[in-house]
N, C-alpha and C. Protein backbone atom coordinates (compact mmCIF):
# COMPACT_ATOMS: atom_id res chain seq x y z
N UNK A 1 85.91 80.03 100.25
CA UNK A 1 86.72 80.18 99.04
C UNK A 1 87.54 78.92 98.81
N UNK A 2 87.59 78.59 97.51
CA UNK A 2 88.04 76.64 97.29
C UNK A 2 89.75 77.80 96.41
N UNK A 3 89.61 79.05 96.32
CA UNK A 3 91.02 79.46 96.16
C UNK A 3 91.49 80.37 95.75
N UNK A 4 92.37 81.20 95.51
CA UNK A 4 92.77 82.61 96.04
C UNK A 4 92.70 83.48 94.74
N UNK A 5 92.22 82.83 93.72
CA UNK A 5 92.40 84.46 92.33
C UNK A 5 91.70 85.42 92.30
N UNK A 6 90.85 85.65 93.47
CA UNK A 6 89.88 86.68 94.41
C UNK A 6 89.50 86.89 95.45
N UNK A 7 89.77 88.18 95.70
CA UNK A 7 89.66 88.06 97.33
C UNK A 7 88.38 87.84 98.02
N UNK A 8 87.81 87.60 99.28
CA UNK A 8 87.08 87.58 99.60
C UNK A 8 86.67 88.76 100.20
N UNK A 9 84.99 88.85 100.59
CA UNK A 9 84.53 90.60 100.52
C UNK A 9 85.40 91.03 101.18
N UNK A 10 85.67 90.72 102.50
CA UNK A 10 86.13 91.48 103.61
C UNK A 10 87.49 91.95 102.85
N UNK A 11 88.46 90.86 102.32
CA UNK A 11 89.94 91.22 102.49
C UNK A 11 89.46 92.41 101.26
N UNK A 12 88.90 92.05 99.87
CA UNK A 12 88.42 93.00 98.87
C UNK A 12 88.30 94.27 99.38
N UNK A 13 87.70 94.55 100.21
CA UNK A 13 87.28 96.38 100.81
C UNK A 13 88.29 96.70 101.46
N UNK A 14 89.08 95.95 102.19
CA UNK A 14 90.81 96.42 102.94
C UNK A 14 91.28 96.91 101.83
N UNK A 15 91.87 96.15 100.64
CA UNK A 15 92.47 96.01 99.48
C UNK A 15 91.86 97.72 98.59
N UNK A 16 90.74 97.58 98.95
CA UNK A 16 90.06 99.02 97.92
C UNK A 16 89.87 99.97 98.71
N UNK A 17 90.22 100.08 100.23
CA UNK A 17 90.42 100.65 101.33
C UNK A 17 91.91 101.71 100.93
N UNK A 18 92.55 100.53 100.93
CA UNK A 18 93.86 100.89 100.88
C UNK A 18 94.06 102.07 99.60
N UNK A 19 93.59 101.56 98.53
CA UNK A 19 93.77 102.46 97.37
C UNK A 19 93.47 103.87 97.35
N UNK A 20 91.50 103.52 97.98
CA UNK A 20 91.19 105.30 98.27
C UNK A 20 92.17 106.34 99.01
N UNK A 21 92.82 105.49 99.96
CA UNK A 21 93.58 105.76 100.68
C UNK A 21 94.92 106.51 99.89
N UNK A 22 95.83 106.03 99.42
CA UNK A 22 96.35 106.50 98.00
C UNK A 22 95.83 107.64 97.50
N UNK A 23 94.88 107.24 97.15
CA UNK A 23 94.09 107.83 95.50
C UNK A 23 94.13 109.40 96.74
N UNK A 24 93.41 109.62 97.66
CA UNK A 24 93.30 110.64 98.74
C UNK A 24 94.36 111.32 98.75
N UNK A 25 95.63 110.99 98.37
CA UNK A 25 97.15 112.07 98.36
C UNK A 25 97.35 113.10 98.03
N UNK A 26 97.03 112.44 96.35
CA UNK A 26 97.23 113.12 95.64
C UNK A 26 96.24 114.13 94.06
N UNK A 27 94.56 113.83 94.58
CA UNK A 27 93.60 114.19 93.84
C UNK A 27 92.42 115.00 94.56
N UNK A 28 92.01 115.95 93.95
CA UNK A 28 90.82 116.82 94.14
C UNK A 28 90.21 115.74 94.95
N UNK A 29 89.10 116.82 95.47
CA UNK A 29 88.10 115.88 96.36
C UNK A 29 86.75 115.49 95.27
N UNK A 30 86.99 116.25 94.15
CA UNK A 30 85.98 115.97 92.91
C UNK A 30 86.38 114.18 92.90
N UNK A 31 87.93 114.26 92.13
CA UNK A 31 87.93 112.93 91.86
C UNK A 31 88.19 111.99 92.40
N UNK A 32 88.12 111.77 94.17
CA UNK A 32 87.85 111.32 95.20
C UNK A 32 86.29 110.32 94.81
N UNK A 33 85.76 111.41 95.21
CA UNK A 33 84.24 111.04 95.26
C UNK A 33 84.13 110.32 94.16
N UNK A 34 84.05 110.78 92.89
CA UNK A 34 84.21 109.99 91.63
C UNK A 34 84.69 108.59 91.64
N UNK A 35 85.38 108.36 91.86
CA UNK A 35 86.12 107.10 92.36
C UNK A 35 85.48 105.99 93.24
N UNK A 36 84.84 106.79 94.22
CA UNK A 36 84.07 106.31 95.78
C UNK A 36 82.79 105.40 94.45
N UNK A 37 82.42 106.41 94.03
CA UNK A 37 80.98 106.44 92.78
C UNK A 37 81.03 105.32 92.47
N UNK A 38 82.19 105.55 91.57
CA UNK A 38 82.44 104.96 90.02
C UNK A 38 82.81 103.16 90.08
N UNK A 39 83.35 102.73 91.38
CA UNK A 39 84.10 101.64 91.70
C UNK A 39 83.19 100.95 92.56
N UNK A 40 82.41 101.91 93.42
CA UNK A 40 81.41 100.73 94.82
C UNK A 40 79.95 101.04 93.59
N UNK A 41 80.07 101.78 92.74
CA UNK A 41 78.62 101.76 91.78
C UNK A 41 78.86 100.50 90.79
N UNK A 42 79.37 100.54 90.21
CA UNK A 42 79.94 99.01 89.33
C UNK A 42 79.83 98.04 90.29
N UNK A 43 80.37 97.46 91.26
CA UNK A 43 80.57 96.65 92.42
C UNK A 43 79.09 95.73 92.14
N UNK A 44 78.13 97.24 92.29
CA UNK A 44 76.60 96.60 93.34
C UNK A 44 76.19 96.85 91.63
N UNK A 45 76.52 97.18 90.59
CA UNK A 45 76.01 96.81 89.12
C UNK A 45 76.01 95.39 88.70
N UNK A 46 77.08 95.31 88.86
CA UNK A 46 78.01 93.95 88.39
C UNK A 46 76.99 92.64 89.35
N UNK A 47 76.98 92.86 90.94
CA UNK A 47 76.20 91.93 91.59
C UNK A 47 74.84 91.58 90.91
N UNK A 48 73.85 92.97 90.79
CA UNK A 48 72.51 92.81 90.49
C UNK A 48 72.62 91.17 88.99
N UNK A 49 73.31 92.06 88.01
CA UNK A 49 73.28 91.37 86.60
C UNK A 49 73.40 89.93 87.02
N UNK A 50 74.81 89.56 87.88
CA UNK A 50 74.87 88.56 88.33
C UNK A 50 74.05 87.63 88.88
N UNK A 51 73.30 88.36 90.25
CA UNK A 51 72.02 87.71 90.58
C UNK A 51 70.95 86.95 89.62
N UNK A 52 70.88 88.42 88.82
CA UNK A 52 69.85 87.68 87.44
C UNK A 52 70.02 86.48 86.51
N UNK A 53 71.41 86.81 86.56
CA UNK A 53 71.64 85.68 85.15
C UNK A 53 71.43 84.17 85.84
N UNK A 54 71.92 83.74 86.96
CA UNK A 54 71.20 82.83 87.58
C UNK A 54 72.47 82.09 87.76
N UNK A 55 73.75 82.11 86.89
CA UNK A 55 75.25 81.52 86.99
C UNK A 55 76.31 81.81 87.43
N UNK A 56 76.14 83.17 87.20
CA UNK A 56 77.44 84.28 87.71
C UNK A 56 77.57 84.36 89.17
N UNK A 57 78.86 84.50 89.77
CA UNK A 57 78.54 83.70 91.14
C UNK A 57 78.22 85.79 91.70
N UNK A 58 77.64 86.25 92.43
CA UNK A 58 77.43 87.67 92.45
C UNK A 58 78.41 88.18 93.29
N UNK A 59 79.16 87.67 94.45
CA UNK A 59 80.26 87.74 95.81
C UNK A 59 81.12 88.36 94.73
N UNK A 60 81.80 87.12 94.05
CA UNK A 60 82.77 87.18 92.64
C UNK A 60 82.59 88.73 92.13
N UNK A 61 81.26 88.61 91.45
CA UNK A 61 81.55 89.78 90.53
C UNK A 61 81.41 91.00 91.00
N UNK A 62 80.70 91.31 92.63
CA UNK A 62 80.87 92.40 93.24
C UNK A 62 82.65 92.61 93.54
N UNK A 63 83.05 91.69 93.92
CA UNK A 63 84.28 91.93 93.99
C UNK A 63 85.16 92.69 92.78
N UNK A 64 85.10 91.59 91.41
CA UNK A 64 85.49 92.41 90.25
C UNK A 64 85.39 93.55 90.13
N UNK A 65 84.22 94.34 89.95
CA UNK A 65 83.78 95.30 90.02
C UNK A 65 84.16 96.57 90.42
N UNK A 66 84.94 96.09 92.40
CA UNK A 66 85.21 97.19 93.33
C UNK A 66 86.57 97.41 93.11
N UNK A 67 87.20 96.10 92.35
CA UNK A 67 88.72 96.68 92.72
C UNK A 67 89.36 96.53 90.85
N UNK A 68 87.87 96.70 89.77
CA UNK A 68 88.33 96.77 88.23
C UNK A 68 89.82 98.09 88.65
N UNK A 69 89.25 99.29 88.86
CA UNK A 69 90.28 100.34 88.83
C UNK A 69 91.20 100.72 89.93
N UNK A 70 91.63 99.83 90.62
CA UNK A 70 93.01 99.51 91.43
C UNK A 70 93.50 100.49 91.15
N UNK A 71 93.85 100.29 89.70
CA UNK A 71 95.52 100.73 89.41
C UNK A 71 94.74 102.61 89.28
N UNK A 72 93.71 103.13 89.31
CA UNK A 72 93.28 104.62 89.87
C UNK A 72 94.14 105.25 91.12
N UNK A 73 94.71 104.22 91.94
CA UNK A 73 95.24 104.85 93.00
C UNK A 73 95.94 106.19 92.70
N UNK A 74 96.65 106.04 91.86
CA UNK A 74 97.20 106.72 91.07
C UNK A 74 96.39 107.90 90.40
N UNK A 75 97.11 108.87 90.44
CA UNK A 75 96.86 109.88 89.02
C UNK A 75 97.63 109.59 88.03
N UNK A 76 96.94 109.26 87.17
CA UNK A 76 97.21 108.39 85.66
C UNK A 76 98.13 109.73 85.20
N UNK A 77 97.36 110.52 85.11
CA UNK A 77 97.94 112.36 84.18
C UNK A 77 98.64 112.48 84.69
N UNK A 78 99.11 112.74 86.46
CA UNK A 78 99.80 113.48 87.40
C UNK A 78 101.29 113.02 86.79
N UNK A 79 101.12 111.23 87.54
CA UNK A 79 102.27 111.00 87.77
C UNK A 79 102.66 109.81 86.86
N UNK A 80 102.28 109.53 85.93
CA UNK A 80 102.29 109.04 84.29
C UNK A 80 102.37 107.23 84.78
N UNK A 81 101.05 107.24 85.83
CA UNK A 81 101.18 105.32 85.60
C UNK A 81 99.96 104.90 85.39
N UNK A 82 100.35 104.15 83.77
CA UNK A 82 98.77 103.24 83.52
C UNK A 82 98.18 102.51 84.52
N UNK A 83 96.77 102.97 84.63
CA UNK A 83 96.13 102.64 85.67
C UNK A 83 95.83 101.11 85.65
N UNK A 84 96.12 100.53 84.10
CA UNK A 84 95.56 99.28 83.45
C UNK A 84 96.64 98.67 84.36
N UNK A 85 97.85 98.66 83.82
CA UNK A 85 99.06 97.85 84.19
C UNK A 85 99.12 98.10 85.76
N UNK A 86 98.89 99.05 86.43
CA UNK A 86 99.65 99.20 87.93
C UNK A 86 98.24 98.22 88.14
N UNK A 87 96.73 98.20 87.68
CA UNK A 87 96.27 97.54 88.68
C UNK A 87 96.25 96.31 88.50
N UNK A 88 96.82 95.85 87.25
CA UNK A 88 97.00 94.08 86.49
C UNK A 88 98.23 93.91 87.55
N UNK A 89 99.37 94.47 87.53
CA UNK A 89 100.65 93.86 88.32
C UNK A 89 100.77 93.81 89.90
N UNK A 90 100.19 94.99 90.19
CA UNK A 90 99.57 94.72 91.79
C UNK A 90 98.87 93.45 92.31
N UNK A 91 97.83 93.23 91.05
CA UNK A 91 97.30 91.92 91.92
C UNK A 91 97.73 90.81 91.29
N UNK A 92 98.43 91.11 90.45
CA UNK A 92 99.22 89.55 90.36
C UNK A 92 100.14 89.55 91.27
N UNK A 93 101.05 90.33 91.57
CA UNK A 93 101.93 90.27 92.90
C UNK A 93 101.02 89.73 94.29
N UNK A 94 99.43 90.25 94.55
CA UNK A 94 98.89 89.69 95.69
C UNK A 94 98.32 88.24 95.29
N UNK A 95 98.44 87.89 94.53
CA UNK A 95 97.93 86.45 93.80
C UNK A 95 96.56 86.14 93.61
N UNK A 96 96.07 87.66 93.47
CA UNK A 96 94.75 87.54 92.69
C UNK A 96 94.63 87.50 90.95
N UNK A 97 94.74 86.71 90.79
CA UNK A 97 94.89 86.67 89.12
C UNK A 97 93.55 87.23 88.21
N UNK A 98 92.46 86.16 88.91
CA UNK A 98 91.28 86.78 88.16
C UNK A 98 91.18 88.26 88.34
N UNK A 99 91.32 89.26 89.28
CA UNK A 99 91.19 90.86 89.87
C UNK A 99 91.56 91.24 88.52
N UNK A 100 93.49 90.41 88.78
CA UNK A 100 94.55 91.90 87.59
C UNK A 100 93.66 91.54 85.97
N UNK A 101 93.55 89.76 85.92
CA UNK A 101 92.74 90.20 84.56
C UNK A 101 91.68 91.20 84.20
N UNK A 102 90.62 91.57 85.25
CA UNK A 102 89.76 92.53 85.45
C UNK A 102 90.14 93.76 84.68
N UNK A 103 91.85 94.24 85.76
CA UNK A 103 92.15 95.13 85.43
C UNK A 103 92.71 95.61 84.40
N UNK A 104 92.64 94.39 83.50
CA UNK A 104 93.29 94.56 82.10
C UNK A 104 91.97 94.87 81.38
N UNK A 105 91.92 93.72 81.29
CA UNK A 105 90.16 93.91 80.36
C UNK A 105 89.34 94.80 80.32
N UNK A 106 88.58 95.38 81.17
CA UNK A 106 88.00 96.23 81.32
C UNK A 106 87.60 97.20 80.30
N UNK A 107 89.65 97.79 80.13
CA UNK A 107 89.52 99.06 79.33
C UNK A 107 89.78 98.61 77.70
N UNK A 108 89.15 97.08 77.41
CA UNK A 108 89.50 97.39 76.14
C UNK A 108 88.55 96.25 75.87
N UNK A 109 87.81 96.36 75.49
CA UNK A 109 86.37 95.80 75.05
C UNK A 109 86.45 94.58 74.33
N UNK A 110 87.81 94.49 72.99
CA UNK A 110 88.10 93.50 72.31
C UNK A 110 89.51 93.92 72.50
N UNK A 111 90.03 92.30 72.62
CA UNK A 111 91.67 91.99 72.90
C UNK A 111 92.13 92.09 71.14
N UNK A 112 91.24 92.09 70.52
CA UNK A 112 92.60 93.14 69.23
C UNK A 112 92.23 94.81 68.80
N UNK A 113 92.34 94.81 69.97
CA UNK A 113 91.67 96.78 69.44
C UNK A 113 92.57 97.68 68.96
N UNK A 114 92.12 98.17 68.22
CA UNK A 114 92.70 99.53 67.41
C UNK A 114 93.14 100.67 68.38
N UNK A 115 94.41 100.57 68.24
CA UNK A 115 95.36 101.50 68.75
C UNK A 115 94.49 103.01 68.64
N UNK A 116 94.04 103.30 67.73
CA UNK A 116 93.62 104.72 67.22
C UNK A 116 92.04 104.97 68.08
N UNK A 117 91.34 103.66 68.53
CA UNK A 117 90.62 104.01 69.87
C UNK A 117 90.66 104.57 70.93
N UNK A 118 91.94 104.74 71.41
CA UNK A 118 92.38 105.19 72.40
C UNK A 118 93.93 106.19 72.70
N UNK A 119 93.03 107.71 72.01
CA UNK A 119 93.69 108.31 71.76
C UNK A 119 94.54 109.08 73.10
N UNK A 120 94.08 108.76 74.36
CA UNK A 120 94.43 109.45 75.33
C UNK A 120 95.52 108.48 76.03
N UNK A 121 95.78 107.04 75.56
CA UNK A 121 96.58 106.56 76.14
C UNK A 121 98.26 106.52 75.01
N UNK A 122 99.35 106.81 75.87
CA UNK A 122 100.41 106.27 75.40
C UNK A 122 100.49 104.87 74.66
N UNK A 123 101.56 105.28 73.34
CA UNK A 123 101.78 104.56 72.55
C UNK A 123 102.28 103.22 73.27
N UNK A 124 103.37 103.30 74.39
CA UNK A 124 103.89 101.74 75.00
C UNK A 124 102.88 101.58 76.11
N UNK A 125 101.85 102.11 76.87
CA UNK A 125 100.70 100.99 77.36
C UNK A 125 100.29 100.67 76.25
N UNK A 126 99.71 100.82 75.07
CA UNK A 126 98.96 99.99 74.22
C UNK A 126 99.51 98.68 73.51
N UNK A 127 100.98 98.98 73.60
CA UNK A 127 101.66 97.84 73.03
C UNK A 127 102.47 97.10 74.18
N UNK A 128 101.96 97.14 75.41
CA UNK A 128 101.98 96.75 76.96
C UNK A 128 100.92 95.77 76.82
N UNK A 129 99.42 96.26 76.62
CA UNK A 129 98.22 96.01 76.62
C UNK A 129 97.89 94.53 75.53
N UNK A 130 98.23 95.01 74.05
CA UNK A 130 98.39 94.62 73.07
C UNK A 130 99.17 92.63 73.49
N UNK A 131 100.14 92.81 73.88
CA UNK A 131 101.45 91.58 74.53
C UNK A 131 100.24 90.79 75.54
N UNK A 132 99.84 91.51 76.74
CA UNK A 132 99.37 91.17 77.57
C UNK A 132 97.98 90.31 77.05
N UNK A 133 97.50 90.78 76.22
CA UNK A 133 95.81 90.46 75.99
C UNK A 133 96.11 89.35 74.48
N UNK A 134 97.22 89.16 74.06
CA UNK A 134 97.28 88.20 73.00
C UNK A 134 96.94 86.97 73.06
N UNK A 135 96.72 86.37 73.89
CA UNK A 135 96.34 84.73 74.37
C UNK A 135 94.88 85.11 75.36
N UNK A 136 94.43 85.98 75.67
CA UNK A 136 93.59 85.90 76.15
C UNK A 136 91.85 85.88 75.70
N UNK A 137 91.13 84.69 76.06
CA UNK A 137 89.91 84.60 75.66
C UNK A 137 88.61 85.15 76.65
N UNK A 138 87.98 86.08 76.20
CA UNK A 138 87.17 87.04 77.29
C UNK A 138 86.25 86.25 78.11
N UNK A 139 85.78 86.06 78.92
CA UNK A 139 84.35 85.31 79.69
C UNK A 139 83.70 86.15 79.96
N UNK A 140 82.21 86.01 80.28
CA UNK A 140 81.38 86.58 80.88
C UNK A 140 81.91 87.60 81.90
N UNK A 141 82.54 87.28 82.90
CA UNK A 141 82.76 88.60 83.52
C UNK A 141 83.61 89.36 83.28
N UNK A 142 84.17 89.35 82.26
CA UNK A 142 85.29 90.65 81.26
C UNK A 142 84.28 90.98 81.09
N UNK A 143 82.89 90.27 79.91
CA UNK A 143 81.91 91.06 79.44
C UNK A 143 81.12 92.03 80.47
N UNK A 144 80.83 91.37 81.76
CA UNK A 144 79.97 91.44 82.73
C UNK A 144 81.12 93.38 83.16
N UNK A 145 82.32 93.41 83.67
CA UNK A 145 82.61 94.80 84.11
C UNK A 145 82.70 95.38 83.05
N UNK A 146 82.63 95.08 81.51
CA UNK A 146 83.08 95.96 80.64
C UNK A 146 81.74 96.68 80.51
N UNK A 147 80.99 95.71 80.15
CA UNK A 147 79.17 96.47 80.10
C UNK A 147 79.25 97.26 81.12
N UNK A 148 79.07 96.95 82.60
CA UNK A 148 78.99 97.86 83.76
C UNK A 148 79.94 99.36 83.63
N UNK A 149 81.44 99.04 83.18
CA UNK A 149 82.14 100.50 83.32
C UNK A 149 81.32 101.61 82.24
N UNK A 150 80.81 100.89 81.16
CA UNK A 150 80.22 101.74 79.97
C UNK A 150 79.22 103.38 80.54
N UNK A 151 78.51 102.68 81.99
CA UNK A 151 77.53 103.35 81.87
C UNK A 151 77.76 104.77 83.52
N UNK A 152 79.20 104.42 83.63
CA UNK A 152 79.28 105.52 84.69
C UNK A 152 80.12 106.65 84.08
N UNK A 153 78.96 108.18 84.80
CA UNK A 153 79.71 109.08 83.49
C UNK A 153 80.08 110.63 84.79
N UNK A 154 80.61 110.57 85.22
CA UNK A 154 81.02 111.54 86.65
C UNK A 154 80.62 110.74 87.47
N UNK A 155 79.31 111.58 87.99
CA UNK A 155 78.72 110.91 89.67
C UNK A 155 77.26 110.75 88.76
N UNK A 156 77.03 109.97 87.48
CA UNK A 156 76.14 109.52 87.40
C UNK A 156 75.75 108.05 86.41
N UNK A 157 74.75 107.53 86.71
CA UNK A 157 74.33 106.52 85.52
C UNK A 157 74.15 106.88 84.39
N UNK A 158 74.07 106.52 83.71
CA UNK A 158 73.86 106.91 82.30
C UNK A 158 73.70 105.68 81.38
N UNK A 159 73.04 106.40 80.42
CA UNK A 159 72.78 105.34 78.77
C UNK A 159 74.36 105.27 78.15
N UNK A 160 73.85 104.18 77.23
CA UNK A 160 75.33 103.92 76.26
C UNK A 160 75.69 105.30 75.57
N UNK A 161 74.31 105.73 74.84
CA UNK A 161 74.61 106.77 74.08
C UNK A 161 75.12 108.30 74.77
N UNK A 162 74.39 108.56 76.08
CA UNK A 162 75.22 109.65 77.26
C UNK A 162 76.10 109.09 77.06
N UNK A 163 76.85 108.08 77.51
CA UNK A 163 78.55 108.21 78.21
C UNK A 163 79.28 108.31 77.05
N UNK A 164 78.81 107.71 75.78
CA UNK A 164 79.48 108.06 74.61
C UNK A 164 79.39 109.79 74.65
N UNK A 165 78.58 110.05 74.16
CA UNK A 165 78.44 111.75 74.50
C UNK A 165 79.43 112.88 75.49
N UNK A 166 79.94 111.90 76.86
CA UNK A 166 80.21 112.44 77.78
C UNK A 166 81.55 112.41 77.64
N UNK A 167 82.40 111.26 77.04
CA UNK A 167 83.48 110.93 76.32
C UNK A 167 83.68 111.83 75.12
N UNK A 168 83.21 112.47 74.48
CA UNK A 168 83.22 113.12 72.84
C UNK A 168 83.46 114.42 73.91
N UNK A 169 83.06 114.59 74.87
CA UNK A 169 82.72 116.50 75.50
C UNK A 169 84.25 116.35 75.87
N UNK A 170 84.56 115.43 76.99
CA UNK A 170 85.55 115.53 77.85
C UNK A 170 86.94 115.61 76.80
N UNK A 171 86.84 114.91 75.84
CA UNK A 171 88.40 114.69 75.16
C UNK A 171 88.47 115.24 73.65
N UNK A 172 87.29 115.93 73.74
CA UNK A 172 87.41 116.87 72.02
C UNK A 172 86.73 115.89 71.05
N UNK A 173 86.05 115.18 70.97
CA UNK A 173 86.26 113.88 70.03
C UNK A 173 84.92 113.75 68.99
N UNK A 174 84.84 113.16 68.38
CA UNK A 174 83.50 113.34 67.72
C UNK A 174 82.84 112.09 67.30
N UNK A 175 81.63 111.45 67.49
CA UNK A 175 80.82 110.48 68.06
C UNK A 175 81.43 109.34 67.34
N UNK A 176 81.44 109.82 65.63
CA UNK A 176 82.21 108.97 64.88
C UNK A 176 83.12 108.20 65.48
N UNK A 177 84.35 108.51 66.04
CA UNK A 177 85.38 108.29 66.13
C UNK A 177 85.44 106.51 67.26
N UNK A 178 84.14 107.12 68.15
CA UNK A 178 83.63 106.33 68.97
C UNK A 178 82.75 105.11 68.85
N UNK A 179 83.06 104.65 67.03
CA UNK A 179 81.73 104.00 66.77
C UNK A 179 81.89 102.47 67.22
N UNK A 180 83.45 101.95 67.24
CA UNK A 180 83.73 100.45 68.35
C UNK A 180 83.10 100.69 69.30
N UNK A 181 83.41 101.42 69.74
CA UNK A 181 82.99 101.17 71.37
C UNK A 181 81.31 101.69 72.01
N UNK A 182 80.90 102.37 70.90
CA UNK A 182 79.25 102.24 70.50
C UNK A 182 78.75 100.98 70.73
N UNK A 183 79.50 100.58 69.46
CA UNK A 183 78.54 99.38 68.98
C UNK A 183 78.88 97.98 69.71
N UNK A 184 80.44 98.08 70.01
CA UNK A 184 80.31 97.09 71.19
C UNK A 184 79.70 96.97 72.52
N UNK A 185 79.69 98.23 73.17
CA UNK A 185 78.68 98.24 74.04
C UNK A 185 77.19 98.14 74.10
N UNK A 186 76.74 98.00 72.62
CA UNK A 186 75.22 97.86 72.46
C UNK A 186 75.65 96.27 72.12
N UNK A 187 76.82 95.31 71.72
CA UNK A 187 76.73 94.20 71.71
C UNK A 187 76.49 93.37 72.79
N UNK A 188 76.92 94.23 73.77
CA UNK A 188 77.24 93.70 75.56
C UNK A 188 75.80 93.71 76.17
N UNK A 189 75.12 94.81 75.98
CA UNK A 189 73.61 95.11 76.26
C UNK A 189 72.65 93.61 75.88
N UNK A 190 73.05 93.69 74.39
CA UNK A 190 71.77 92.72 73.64
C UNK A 190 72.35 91.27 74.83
N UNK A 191 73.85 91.04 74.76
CA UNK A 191 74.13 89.51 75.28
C UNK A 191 73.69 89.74 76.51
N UNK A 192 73.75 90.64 77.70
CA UNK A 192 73.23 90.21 78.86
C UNK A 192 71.64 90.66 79.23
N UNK A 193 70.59 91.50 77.78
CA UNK A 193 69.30 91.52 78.08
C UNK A 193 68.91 90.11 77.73
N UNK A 194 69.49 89.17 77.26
CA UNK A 194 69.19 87.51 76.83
C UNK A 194 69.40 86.97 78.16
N UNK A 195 71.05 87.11 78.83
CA UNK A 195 70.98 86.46 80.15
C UNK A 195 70.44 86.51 81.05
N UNK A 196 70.13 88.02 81.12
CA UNK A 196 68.86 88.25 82.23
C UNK A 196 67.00 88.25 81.75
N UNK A 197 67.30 87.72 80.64
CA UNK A 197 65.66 87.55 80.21
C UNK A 197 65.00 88.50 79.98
N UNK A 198 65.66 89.72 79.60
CA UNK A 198 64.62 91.17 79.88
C UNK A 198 65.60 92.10 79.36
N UNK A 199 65.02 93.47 79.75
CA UNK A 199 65.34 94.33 79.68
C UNK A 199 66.60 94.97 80.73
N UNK A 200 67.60 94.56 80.67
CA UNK A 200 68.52 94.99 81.45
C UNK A 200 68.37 96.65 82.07
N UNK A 201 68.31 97.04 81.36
CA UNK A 201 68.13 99.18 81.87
C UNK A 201 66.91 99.23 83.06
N UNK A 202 65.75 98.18 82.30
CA UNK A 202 64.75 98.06 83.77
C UNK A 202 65.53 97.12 85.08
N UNK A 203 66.31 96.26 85.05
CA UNK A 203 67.19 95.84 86.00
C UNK A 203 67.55 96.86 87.17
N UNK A 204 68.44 97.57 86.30
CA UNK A 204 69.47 99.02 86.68
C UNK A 204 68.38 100.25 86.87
N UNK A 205 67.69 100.66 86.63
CA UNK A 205 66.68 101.42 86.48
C UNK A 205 67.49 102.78 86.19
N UNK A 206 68.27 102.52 84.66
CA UNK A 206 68.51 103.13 83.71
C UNK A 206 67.52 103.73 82.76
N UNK A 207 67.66 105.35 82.55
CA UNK A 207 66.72 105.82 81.73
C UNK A 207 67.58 105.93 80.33
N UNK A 208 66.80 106.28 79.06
CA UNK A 208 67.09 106.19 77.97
C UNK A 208 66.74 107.66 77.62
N UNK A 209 67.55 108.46 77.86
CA UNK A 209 67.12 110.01 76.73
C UNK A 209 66.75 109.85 75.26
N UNK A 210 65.81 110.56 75.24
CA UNK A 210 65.22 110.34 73.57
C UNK A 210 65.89 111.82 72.97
């Protein structure tokens, strides 16, 4: 490592060690596992794409990947802390900078997003979020975990159009409502089936429900 705005694997899995660890307090053993899924499944997502594209360094973006939802330690509902911010300020306090950007980005596809996207979050994270993401210009691996979080939907893979689906069940919502984050995630698809030369879903060995 030529320098510290990511950890390296080993210290990375202490670091996401620690969290499960946390996260274990105070949540079902449902959303335990979920977590276990959802965070080491992105990890080894994020690597593959990487591998392919031929630039992306893959160490890097497995890392991104494992510790995007840090700030999960937490029960977001329970005990009312954005998972965005606890896991952006955590690792800026450990002086991983690239991580907390991770942990910003992630959950918001474009740095000027519509408040009314995200109906489940409080009005001051979004204008937390909003401050935070004003100077910021996305790279490839914002794109690289944002594509990857799109497609985990419980304890499974899924298409763009499932997790959209799975999102409309869980929070009342209706597909409409969801059509940013549709169509940006089919923008994320087309840019990295170019980087990887192919068919990305055959990559992932993602199926497509008809």
């Amino acid at each position: 490592m030529t320098d510290n705005l990511y950890p390296d694997l080993l210290t990375a899995k202490k670091i996401w060690e620690e969290g499960f660890n946390r996260r274990c307090l105070n949540t079902v053993f449902k959303a335990r596992e979920e977590y276990v899924f959802h965070t080491i499944g992105i990890a080894e997502m994020a690597r593959k794409i990487a591998l392919r594209t031929g630039y992306l360094n893959p160490e890097k973006a497995y890392v991104l990947g494992l510790l995007h939802d840090y700030g999960k330690k937490y029960d977001e509902r329970a005990e009312g802390i954005f998972h965005v911010r606890a896991g952006y300020e955590e690792m800026m306090n450990m002086g991983y900078s690239d991580v907390a950007r991770i942990c910003l980005t992630h959950s918001f596809p474009s740095p000027d997003f519509d408040d009314k996207d995200y109906t489940s979050y409080k009005p001051e994270w979004l204008t937390w979020a909003h401050d935070c993401l004003k100077d910021v210009v996305y790279d490839d691996y914002d794109r690289l975990i944002q594509f990857c979080d799109i497609h985990f939907e419980a304890l499974n893979i899924v298409s763009i159009d499932e997790r959209i689906k799975g999102i409309c069940r869980r929070y009342g919502l209706k597909i409409e409502q969801l059509k940013n984050l549709r169509d940006n995630a089919f923008r994320l698809k087309a840019y990295f089936d170019k980087k990887c030369g192919g068919d990305v879903y055959e990559l992932l060995n993602i199926s497509v429900v008809k």
